[in-house]
PDB file of N, CA and C in Angstrom:
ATOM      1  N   UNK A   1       8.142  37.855  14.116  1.00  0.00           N
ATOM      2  CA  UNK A   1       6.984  38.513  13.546  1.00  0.00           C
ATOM      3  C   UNK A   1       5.837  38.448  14.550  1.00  0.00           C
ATOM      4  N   UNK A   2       5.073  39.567  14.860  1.00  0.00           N
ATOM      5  CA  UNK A   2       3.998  39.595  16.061  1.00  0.00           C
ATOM      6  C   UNK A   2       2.716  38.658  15.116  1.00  0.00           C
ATOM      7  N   UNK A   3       1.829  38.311  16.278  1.00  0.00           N
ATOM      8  CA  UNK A   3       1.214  37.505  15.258  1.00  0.00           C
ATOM      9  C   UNK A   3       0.126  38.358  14.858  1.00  0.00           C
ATOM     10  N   UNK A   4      -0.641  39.754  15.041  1.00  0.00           N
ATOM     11  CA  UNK A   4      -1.211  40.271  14.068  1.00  0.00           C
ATOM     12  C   UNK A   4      -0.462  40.938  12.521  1.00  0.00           C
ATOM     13  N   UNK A   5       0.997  40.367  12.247  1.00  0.00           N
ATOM     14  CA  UNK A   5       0.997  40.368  11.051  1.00  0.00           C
ATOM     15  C   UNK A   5       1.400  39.621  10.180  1.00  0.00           C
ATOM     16  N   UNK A   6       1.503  38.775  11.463  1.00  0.00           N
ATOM     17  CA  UNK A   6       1.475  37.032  10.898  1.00  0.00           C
ATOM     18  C   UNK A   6       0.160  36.382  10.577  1.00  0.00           C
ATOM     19  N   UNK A   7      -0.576  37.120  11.133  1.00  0.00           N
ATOM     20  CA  UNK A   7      -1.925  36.956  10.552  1.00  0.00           C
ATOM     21  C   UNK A   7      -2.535  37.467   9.064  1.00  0.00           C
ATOM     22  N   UNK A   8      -1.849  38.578   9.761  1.00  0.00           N
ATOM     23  CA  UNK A   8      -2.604  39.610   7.764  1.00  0.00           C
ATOM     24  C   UNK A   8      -1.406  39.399   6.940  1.00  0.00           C
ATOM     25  N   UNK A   9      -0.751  38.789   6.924  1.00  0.00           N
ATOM     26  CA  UNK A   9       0.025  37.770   5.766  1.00  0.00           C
ATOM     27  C   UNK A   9      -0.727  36.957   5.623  1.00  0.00           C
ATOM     28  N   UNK A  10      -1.028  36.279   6.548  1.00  0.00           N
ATOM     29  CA  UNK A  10      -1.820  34.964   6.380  1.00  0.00           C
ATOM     30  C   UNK A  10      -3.155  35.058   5.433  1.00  0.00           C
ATOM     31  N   UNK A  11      -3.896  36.514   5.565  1.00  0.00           N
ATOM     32  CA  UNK A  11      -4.927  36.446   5.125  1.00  0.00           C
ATOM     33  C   UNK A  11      -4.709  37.147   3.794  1.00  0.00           C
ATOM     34  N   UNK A  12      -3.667  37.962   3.893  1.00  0.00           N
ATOM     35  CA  UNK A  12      -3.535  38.404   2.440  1.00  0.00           C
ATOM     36  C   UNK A  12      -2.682  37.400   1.284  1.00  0.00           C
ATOM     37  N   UNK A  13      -2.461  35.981   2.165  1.00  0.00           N
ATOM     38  CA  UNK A  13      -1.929  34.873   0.766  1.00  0.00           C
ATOM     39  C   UNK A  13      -3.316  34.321   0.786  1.00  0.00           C
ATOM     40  N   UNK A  14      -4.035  34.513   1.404  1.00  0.00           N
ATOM     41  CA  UNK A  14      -5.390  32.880   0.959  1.00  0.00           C
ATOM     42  C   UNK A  14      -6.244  33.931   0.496  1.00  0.00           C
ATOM     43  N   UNK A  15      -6.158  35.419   0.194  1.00  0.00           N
ATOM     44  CA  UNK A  15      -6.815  35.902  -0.346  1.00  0.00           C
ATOM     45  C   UNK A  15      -6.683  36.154  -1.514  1.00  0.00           C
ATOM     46  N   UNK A  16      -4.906  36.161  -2.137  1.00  0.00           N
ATOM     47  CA  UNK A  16      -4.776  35.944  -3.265  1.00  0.00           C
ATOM     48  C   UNK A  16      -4.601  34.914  -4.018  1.00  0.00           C
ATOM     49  N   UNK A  17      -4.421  33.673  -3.277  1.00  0.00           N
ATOM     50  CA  UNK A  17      -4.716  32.058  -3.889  1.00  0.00           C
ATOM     51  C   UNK A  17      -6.016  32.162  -3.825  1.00  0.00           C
ATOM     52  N   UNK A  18      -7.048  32.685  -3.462  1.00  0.00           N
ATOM     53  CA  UNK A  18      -8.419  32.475  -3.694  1.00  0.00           C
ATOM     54  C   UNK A  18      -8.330  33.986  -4.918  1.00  0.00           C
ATOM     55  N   UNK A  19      -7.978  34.462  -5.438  1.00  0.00           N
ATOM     56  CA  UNK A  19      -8.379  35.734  -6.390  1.00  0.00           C
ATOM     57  C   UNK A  19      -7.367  35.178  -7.804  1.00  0.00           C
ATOM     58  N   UNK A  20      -6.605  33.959  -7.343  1.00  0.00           N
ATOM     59  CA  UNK A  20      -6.297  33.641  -8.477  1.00  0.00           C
ATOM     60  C   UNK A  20      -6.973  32.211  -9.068  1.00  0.00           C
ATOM     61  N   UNK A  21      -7.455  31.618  -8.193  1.00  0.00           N
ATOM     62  CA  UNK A  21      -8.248  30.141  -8.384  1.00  0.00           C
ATOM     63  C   UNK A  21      -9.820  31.407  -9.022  1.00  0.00           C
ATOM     64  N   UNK A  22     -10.045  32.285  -8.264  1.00  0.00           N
ATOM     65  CA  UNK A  22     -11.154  32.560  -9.066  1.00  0.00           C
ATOM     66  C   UNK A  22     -11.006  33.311 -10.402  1.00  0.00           C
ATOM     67  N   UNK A  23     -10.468  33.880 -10.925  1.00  0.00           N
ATOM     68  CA  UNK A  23      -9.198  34.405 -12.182  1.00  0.00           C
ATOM     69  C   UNK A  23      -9.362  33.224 -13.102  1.00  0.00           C
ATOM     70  N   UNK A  24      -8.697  31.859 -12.787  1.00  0.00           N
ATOM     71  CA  UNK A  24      -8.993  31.194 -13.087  1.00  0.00           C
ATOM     72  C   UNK A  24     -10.047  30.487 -13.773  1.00  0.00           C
ATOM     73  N   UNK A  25     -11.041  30.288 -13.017  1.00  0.00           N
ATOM     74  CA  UNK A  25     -12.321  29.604 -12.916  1.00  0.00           C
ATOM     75  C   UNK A  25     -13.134  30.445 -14.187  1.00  0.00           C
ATOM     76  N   UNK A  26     -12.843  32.305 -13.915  1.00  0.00           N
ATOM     77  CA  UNK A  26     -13.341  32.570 -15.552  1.00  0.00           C
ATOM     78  C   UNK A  26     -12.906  32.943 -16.234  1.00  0.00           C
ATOM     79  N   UNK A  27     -11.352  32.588 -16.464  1.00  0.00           N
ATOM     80  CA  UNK A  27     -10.730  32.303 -17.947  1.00  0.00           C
ATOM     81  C   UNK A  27     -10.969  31.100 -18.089  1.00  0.00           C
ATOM     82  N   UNK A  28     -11.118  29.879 -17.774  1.00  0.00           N
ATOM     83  CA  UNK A  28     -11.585  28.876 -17.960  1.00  0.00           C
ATOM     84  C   UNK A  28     -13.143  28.326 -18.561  1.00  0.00           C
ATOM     85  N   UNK A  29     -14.220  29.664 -17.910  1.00  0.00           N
ATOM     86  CA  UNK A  29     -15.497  29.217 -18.071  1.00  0.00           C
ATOM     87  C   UNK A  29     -15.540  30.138 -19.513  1.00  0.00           C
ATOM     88  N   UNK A  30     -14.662  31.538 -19.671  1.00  0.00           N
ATOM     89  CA  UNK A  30     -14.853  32.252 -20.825  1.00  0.00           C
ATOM     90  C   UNK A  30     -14.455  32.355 -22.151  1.00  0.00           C
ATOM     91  N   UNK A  31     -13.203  31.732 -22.432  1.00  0.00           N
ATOM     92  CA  UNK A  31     -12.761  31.837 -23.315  1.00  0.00           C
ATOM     93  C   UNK A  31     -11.874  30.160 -23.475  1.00  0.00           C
ATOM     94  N   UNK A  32     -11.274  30.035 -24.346  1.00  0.00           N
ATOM     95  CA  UNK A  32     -10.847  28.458 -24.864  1.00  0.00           C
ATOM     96  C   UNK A  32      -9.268  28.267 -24.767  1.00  0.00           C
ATOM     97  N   UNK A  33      -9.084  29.451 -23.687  1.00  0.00           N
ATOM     98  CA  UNK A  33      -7.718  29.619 -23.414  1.00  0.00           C
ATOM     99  C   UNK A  33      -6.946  27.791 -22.673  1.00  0.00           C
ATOM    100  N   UNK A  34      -5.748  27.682 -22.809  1.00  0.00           N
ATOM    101  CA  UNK A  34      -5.061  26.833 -21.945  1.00  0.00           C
ATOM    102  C   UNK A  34      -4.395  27.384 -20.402  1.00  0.00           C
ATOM    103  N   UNK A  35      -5.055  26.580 -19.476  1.00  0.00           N
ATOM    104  CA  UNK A  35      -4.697  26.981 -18.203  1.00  0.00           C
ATOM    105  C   UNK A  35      -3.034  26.382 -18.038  1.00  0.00           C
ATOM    106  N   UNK A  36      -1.411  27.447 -18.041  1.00  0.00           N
ATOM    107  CA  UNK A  36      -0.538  27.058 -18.272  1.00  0.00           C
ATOM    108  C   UNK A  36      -0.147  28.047 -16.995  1.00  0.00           C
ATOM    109  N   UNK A  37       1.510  27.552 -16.878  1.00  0.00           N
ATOM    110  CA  UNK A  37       2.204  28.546 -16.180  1.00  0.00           C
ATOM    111  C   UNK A  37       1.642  30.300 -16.454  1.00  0.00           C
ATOM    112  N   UNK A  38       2.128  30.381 -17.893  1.00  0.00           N
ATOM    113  CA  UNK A  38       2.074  31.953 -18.220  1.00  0.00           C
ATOM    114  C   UNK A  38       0.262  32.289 -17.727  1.00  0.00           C
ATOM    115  N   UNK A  39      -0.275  31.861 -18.124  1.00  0.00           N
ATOM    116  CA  UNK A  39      -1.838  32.326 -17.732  1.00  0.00           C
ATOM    117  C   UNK A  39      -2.340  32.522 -15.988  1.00  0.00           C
ATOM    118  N   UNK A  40      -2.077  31.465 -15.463  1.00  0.00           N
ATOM    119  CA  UNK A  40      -1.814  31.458 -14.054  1.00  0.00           C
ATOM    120  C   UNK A  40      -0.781  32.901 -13.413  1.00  0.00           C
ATOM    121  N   UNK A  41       0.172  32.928 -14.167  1.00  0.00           N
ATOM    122  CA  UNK A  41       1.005  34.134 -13.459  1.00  0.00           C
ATOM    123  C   UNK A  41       0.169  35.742 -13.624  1.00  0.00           C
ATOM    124  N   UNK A  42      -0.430  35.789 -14.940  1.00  0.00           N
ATOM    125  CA  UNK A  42      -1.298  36.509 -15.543  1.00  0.00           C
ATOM    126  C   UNK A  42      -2.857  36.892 -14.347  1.00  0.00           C
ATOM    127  N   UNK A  43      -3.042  35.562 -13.898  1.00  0.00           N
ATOM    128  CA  UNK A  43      -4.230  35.833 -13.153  1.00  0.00           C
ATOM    129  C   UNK A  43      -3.617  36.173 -11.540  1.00  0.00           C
ATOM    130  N   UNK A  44      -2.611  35.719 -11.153  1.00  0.00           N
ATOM    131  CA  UNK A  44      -1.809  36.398 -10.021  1.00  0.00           C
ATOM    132  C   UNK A  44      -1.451  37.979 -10.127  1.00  0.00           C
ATOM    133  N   UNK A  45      -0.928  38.394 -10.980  1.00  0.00           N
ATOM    134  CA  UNK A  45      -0.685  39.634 -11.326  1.00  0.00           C
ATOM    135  C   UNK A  45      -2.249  40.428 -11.441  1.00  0.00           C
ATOM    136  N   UNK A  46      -3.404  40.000 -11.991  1.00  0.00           N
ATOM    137  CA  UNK A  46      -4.444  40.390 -11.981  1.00  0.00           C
ATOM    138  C   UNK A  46      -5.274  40.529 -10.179  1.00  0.00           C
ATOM    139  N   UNK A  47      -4.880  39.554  -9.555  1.00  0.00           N
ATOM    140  CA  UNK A  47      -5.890  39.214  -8.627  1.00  0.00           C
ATOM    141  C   UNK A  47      -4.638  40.005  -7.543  1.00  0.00           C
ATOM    142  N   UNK A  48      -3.635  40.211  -7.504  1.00  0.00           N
ATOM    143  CA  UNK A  48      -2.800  41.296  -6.228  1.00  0.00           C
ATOM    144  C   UNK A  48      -3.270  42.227  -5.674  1.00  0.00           C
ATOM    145  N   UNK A  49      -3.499  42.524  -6.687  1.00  0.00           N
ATOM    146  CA  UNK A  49      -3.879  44.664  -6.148  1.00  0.00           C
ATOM    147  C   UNK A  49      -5.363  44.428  -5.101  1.00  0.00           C
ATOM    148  N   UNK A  50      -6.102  43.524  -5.841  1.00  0.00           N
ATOM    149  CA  UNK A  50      -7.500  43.411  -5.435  1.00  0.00           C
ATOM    150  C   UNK A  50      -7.088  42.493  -3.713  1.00  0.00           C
ATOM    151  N   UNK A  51      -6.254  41.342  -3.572  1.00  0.00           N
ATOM    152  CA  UNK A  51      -6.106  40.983  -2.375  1.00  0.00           C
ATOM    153  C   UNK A  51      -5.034  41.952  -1.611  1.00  0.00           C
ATOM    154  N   UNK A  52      -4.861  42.908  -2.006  1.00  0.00           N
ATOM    155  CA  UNK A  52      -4.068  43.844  -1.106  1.00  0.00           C
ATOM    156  C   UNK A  52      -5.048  44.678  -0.337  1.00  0.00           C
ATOM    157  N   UNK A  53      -5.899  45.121  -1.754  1.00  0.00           N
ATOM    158  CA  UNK A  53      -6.964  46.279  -1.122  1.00  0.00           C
ATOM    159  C   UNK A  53      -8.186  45.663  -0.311  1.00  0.00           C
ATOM    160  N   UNK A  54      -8.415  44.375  -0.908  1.00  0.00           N
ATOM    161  CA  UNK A  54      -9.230  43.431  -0.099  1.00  0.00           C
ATOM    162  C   UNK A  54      -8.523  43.054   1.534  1.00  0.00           C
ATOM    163  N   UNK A  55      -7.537  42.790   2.030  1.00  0.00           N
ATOM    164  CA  UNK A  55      -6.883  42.223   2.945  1.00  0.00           C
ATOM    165  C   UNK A  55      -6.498  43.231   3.980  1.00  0.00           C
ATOM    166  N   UNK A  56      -5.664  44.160   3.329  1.00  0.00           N
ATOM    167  CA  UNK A  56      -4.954  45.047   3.898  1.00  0.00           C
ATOM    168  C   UNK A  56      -5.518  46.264   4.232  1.00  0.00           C
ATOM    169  N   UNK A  57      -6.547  46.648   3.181  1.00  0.00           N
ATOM    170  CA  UNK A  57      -6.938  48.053   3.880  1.00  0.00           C
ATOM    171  C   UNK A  57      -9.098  47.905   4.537  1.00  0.00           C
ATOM    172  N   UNK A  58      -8.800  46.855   3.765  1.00  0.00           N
ATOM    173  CA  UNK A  58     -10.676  46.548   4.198  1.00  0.00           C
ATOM    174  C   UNK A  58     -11.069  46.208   5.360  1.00  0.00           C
ATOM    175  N   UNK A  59     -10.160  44.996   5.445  1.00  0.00           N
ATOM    176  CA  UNK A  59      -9.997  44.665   7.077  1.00  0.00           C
ATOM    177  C   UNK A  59      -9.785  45.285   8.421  1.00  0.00           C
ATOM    178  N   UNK A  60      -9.252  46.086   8.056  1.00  0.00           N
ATOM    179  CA  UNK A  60      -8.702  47.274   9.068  1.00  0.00           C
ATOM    180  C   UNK A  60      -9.854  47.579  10.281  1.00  0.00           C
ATOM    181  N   UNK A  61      -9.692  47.691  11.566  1.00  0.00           N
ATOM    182  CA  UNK A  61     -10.155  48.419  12.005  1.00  0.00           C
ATOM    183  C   UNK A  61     -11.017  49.746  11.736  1.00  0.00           C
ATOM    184  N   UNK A  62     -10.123  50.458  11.454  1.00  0.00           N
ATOM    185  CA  UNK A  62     -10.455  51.842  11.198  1.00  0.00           C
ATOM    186  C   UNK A  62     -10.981  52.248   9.819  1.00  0.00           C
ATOM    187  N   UNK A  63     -11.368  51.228   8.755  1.00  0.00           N
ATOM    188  CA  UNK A  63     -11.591  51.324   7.621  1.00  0.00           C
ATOM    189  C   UNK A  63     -12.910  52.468   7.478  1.00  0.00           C
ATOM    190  N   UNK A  64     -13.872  51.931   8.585  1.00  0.00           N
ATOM    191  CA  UNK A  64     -15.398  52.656   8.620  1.00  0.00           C
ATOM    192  C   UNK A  64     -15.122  54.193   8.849  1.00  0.00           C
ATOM    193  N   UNK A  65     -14.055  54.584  10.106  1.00  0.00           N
ATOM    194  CA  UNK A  65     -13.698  56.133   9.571  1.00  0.00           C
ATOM    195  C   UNK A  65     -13.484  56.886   8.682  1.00  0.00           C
ATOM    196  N   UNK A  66     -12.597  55.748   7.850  1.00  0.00           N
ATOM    197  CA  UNK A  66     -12.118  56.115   6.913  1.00  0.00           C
ATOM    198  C   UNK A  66     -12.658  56.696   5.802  1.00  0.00           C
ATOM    199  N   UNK A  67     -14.308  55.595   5.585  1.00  0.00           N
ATOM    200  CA  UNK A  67     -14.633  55.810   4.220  1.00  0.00           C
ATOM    201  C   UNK A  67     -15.398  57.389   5.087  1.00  0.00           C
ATOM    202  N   UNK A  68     -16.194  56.980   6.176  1.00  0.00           N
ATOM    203  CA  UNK A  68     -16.890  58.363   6.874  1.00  0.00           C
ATOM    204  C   UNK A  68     -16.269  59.144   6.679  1.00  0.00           C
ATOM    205  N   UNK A  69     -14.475  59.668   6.611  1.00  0.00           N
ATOM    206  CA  UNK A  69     -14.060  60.929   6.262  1.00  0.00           C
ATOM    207  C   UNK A  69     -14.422  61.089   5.076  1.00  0.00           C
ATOM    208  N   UNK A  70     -13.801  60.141   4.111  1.00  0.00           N
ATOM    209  CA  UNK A  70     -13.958  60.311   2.853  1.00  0.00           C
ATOM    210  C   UNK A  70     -15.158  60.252   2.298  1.00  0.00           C
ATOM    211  N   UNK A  71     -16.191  60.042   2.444  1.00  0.00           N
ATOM    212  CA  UNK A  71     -17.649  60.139   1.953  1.00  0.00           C
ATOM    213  C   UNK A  71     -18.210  61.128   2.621  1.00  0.00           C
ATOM    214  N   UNK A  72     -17.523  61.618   3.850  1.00  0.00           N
ATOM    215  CA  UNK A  72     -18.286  62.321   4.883  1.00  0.00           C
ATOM    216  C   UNK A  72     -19.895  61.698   4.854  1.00  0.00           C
ATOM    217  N   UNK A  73     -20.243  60.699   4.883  1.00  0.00           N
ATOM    218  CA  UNK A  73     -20.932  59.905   5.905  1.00  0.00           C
ATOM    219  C   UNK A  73     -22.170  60.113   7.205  1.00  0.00           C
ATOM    220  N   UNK A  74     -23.208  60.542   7.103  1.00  0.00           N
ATOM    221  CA  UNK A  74     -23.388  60.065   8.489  1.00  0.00           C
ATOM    222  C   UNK A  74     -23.410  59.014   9.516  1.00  0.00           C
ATOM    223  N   UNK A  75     -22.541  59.271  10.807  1.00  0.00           N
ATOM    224  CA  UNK A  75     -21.986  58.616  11.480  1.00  0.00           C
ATOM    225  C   UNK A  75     -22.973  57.538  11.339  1.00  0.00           C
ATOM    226  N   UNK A  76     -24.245  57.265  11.841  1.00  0.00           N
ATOM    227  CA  UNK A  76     -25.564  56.485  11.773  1.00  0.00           C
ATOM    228  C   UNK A  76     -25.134  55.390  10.888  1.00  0.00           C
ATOM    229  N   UNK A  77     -25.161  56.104   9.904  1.00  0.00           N
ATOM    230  CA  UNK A  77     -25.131  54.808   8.594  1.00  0.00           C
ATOM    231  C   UNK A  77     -23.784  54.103   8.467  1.00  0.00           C
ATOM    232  N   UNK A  78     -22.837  54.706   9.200  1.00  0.00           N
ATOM    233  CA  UNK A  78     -21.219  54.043   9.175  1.00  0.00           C
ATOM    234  C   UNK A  78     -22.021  53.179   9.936  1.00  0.00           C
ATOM    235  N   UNK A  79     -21.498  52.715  11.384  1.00  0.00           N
ATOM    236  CA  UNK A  79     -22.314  52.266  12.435  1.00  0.00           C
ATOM    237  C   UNK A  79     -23.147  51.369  11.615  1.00  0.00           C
ATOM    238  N   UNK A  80     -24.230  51.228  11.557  1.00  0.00           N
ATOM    239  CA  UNK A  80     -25.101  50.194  10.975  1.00  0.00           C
ATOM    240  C   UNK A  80     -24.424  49.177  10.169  1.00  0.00           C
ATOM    241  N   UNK A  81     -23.554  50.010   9.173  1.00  0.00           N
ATOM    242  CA  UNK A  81     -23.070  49.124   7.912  1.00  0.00           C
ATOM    243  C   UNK A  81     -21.955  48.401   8.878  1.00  0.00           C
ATOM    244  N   UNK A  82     -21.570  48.981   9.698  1.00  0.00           N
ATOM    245  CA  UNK A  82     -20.311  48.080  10.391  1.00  0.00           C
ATOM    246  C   UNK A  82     -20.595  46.797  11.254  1.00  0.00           C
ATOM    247  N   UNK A  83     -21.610  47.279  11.456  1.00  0.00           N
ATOM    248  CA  UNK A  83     -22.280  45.848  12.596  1.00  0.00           C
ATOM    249  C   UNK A  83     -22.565  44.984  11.343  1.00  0.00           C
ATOM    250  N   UNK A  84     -23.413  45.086  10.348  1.00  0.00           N
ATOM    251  CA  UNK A  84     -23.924  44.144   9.412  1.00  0.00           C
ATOM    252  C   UNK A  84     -22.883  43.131   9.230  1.00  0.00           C
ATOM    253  N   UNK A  85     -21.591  43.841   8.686  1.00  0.00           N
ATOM    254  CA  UNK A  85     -20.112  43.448   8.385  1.00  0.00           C
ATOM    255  C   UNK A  85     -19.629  42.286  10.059  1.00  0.00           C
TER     256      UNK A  85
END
């Protein structure tokens, strides 16, 4: 495995052990639920999609084109927002 995708594995598991510890944290703070196997799998299944789209397509290089095609954008304000980032 090359290591830039030994990397974005890497970042797309600690992004979903962190989207399920936070899943967690407010079924825990919200409701009087028991933190069990089934609930935990529940907040994994919840927190995926979000560390996929978080990891995999945000990260990207080319993400800032991207939204610029799709927002059509001026270039200016891509640029700015990308340095901030």
């Amino acid at each position: 495995m090359k290591i830039s995708k030994l990397r974005l594995l890497e970042f797309f598991i600690v992004g979903l052990l962190l989207g399920i510890l936070e899943d967690l944290i407010a079924i825990l703070l919200a409701t009087d639920a028991t933190i069990d196997l089934r609930v935990i799998l529940i907040a994994g299944f919840v927190a995926l999609p979000f560390a996929f789209i978080s990891e995999i397509i945000v990260d990207q290089k080319r993400f800032p084109k991207i939204i610029k095609r799709m927002l059509k954008i001026e270039e200016e304000i891509v640029e700015k927002v990308a340095e901030e980032i």
